[in-house]
PDB file of N, CA and C in Angstrom:
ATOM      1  N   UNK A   1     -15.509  43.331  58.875  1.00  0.00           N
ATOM      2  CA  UNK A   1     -14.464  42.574  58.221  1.00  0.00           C
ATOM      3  C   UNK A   1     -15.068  41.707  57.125  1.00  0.00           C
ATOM      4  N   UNK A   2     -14.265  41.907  56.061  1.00  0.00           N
ATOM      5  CA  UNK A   2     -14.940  41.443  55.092  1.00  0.00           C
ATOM      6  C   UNK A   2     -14.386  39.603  54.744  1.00  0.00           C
ATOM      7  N   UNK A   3     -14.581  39.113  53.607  1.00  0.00           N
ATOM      8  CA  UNK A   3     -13.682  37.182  53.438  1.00  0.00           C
ATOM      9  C   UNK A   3     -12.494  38.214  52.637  1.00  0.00           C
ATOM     10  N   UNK A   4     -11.816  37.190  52.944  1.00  0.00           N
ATOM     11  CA  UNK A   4     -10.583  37.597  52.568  1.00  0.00           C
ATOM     12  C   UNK A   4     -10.135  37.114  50.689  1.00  0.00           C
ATOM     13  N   UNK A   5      -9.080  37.610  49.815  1.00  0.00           N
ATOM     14  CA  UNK A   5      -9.311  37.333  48.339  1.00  0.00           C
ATOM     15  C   UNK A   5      -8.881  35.990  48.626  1.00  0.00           C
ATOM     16  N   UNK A   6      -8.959  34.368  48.432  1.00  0.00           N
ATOM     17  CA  UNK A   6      -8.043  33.747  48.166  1.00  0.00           C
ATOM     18  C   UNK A   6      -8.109  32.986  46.771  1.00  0.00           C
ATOM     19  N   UNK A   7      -7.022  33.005  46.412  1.00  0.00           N
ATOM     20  CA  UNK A   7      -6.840  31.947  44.972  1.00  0.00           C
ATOM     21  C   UNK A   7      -6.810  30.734  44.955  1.00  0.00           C
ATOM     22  N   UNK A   8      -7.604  29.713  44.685  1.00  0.00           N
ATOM     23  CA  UNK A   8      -7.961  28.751  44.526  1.00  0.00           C
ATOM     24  C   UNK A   8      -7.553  28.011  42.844  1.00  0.00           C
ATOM     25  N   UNK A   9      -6.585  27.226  43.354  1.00  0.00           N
ATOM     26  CA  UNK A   9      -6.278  26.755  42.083  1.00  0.00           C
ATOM     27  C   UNK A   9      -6.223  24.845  42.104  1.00  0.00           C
ATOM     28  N   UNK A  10      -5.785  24.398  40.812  1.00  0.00           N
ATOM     29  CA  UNK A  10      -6.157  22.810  40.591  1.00  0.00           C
ATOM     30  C   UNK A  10      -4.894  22.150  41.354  1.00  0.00           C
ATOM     31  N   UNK A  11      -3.378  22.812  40.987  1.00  0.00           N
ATOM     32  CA  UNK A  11      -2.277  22.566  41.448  1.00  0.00           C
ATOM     33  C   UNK A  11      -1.758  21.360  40.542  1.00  0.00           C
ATOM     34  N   UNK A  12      -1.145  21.150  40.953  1.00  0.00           N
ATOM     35  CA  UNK A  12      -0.192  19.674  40.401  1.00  0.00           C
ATOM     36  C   UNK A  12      -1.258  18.693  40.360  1.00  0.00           C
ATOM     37  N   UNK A  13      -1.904  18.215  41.620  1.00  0.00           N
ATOM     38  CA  UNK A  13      -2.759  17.076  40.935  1.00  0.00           C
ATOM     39  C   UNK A  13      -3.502  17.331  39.793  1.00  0.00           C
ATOM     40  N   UNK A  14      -3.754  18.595  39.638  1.00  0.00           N
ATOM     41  CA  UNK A  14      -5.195  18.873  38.350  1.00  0.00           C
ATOM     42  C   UNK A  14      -4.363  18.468  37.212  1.00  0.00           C
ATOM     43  N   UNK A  15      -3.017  19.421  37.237  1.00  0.00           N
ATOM     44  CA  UNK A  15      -2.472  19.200  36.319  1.00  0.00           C
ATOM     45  C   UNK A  15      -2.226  17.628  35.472  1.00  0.00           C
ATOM     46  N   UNK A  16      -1.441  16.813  36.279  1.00  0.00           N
ATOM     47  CA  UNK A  16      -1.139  15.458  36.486  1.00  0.00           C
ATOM     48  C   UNK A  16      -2.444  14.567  36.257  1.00  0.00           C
ATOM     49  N   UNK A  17      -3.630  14.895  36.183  1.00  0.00           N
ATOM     50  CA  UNK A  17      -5.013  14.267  36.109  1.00  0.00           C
ATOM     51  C   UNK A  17      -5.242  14.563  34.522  1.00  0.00           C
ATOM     52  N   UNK A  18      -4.878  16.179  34.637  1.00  0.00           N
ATOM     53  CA  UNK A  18      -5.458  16.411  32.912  1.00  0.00           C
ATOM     54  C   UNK A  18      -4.505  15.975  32.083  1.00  0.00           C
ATOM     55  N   UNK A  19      -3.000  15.810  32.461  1.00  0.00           N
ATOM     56  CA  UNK A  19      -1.961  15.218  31.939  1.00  0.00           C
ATOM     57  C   UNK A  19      -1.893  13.873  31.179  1.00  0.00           C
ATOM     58  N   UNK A  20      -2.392  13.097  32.624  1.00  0.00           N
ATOM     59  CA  UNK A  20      -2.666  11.944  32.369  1.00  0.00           C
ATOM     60  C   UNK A  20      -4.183  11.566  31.426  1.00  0.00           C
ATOM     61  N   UNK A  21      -4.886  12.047  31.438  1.00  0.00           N
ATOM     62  CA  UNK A  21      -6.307  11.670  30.232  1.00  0.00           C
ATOM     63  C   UNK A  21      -5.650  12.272  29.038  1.00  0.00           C
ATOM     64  N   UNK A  22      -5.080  13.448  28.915  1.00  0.00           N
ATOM     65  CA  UNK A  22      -4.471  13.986  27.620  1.00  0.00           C
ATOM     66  C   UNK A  22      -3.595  12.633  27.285  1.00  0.00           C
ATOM     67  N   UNK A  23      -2.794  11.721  27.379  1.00  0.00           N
ATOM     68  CA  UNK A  23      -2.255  10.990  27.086  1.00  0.00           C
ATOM     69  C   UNK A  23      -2.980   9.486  26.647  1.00  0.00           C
ATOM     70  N   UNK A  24      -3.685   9.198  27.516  1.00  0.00           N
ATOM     71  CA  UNK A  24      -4.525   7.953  27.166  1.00  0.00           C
ATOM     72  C   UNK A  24      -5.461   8.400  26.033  1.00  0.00           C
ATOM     73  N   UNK A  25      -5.520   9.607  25.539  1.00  0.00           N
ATOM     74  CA  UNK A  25      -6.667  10.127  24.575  1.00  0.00           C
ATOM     75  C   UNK A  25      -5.732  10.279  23.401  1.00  0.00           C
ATOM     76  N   UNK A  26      -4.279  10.374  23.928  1.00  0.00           N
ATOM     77  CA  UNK A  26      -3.525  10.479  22.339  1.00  0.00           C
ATOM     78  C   UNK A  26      -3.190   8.547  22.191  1.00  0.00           C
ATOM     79  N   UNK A  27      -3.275   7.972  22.849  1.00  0.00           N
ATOM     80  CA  UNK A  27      -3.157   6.245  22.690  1.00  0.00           C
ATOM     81  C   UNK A  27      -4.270   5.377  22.050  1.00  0.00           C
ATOM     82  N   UNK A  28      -5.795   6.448  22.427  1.00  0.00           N
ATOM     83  CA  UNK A  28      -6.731   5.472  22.183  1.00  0.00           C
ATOM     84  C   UNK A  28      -7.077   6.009  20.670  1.00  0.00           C
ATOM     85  N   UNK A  29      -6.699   7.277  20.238  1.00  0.00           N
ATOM     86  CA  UNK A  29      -6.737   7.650  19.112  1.00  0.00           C
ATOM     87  C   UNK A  29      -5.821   7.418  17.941  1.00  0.00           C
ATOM     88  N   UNK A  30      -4.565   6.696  18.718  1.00  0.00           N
ATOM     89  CA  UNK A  30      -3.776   6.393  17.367  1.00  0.00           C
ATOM     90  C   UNK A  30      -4.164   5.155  17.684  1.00  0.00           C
ATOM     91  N   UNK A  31      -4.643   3.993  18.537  1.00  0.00           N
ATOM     92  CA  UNK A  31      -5.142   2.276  18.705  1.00  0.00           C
ATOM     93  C   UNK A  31      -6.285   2.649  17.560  1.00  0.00           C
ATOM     94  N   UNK A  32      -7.246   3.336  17.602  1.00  0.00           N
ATOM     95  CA  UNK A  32      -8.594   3.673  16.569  1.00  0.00           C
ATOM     96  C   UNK A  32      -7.925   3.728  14.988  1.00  0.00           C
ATOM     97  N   UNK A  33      -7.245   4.817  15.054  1.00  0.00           N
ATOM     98  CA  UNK A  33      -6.437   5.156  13.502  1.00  0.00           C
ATOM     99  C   UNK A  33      -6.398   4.150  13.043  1.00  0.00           C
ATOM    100  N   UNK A  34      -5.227   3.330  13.364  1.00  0.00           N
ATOM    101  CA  UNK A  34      -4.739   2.092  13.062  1.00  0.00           C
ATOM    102  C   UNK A  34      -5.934   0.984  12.556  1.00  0.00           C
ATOM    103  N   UNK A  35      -6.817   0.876  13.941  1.00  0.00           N
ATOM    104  CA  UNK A  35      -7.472  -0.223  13.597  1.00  0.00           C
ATOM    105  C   UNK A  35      -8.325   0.195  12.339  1.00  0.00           C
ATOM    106  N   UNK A  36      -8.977   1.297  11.862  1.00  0.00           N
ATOM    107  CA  UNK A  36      -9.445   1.962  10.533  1.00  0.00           C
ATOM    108  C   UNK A  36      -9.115   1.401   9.541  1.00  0.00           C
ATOM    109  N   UNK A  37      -7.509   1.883   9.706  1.00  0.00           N
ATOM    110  CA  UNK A  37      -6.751   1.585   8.314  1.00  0.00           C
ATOM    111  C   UNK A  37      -6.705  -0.035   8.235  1.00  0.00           C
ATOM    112  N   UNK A  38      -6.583  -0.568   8.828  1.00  0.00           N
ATOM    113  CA  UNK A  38      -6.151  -2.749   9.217  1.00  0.00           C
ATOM    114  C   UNK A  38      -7.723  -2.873   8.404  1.00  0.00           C
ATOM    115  N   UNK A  39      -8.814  -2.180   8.942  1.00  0.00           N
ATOM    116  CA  UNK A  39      -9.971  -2.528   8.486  1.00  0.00           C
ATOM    117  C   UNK A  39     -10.531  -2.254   7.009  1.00  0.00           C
ATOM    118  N   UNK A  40     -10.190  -0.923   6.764  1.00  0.00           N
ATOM    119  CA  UNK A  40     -10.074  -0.662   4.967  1.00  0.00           C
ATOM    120  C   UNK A  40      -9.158  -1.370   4.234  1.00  0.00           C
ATOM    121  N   UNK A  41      -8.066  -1.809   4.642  1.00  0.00           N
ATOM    122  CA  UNK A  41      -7.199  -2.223   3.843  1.00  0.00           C
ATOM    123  C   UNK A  41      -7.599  -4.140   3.380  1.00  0.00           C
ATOM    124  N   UNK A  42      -8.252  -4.883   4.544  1.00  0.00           N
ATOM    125  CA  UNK A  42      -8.904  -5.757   4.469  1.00  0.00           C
ATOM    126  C   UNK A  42     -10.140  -5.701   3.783  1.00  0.00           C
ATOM    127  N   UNK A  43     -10.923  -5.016   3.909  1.00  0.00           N
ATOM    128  CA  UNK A  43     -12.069  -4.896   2.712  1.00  0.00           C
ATOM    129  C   UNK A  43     -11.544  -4.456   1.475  1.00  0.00           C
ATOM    130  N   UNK A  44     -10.483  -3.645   1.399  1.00  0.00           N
ATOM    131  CA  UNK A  44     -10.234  -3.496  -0.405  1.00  0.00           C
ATOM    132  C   UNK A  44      -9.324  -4.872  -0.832  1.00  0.00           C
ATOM    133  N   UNK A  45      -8.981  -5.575   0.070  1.00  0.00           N
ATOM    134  CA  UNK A  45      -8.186  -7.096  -0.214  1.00  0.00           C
ATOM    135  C   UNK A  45      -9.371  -8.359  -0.515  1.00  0.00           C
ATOM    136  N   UNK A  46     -10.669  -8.085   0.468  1.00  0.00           N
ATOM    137  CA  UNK A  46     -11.495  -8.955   0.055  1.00  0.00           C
ATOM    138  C   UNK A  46     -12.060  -8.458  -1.303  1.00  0.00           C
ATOM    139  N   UNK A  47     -12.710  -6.849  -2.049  1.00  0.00           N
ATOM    140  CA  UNK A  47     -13.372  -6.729  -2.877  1.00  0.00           C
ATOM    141  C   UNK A  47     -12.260  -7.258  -3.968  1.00  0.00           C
ATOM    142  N   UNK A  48     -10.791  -6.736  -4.050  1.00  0.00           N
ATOM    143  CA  UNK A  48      -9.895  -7.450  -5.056  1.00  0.00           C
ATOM    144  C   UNK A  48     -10.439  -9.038  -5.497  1.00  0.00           C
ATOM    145  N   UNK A  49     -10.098  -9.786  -4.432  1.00  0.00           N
ATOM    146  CA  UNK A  49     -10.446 -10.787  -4.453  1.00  0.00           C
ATOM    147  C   UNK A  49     -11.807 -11.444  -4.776  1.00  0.00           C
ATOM    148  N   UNK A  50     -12.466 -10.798  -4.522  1.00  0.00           N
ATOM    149  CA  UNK A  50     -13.885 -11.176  -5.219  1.00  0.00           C
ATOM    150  C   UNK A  50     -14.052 -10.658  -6.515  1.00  0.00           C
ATOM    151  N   UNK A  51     -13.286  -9.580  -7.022  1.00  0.00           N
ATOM    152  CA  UNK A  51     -13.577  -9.229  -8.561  1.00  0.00           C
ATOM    153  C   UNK A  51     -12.590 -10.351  -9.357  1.00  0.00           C
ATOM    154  N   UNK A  52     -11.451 -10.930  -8.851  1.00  0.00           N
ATOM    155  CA  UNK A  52     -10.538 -11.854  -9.315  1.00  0.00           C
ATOM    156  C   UNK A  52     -11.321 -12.930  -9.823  1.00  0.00           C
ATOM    157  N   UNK A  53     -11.695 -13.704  -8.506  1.00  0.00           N
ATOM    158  CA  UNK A  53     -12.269 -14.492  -8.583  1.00  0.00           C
ATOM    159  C   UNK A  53     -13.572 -14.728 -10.101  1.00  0.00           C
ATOM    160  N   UNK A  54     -14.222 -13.562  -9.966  1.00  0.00           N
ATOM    161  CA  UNK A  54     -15.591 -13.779 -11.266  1.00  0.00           C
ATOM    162  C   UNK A  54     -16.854 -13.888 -10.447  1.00  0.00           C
ATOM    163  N   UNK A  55     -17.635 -14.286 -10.877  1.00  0.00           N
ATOM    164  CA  UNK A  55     -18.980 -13.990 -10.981  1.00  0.00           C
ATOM    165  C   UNK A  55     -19.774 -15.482 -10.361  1.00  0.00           C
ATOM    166  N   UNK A  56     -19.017 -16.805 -11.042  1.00  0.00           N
ATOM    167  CA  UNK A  56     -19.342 -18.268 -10.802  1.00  0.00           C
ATOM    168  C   UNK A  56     -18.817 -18.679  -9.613  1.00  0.00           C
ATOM    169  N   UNK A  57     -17.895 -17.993  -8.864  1.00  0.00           N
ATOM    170  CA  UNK A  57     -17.387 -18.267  -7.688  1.00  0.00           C
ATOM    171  C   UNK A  57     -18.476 -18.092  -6.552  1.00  0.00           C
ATOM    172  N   UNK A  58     -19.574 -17.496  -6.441  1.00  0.00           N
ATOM    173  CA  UNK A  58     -20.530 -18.051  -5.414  1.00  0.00           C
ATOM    174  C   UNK A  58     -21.022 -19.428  -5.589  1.00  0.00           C
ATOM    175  N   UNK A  59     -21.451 -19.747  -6.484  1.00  0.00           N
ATOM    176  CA  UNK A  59     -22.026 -20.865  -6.103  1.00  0.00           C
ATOM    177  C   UNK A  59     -21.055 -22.150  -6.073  1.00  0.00           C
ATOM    178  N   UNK A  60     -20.294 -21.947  -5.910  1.00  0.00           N
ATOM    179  CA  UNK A  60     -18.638 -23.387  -5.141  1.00  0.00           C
ATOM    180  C   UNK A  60     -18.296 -22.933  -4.075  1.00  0.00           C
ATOM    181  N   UNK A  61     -18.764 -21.292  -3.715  1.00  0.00           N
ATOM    182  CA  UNK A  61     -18.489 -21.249  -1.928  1.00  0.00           C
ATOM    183  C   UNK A  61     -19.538 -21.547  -0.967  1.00  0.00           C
ATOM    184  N   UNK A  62     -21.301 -21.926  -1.627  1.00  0.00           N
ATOM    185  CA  UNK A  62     -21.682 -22.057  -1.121  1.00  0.00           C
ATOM    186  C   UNK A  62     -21.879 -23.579  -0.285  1.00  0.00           C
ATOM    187  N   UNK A  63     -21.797 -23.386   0.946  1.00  0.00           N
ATOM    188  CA  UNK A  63     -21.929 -24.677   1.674  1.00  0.00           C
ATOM    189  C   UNK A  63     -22.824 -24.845   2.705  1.00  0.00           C
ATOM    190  N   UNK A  64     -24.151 -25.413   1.742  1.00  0.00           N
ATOM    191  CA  UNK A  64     -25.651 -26.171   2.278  1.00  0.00           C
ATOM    192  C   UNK A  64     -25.502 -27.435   2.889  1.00  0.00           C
ATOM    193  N   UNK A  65     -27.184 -27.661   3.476  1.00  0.00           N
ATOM    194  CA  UNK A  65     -27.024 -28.849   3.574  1.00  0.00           C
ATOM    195  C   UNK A  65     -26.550 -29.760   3.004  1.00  0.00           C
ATOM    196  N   UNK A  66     -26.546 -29.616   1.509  1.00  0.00           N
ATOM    197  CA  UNK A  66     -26.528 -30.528   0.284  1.00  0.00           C
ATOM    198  C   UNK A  66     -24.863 -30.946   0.328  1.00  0.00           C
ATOM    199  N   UNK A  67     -24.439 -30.370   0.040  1.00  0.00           N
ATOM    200  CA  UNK A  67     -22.701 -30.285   0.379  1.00  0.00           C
ATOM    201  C   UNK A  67     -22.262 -31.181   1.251  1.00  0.00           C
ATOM    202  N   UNK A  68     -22.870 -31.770   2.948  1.00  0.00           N
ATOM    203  CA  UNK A  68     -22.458 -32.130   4.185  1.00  0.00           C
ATOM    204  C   UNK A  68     -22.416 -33.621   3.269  1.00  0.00           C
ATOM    205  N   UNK A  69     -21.501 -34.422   4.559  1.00  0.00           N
ATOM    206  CA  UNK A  69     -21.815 -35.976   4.550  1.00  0.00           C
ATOM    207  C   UNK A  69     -23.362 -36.379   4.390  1.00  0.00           C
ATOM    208  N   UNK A  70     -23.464 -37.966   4.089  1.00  0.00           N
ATOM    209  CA  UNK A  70     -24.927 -38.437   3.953  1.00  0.00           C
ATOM    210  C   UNK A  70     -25.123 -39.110   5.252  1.00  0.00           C
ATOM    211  N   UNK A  71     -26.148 -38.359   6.688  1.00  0.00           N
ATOM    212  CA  UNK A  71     -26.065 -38.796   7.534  1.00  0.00           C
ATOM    213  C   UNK A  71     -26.939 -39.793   7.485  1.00  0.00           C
ATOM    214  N   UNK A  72     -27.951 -40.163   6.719  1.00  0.00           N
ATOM    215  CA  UNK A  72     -29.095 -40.886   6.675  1.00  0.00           C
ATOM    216  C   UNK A  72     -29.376 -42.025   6.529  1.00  0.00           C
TER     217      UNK A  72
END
């Protein structure tokens, strides 16, 4: 007597497992998208802004020691 054929399958839980990661993988990929675009769109708002601004605008943003109150 030989084993007998049997079919071995994932069933509903497999399904419902791969279901469920297929879904959190379409959430974490449009949360990523998004945050991309929020992030390019903020760096082409800062470079605007720094070409606006000119060239003399570093040295009035810079803030040294020299700048603080006179603690002395």
């Amino acid at each position: 007597m030989g084993p007998e054929s049997v079919d071995v399958t994932a069933g509903l839980e497999g399904f419902l497992a791969f279901f469920l990661l297929a879904v959190a993988l379409y959430f974490l990929m449009r949360n990523m998208n998004a945050r991309m675009r929020r992030m390019a769109y903020r760096e082409e708002q800062e470079a605007q802004a720094a070409a606006d601004q000119g060239p003399d605008s570093d040295r009035a943003d810079s803030s040294g020691p020299e700048d603080g109150p006179d603690l002395g």
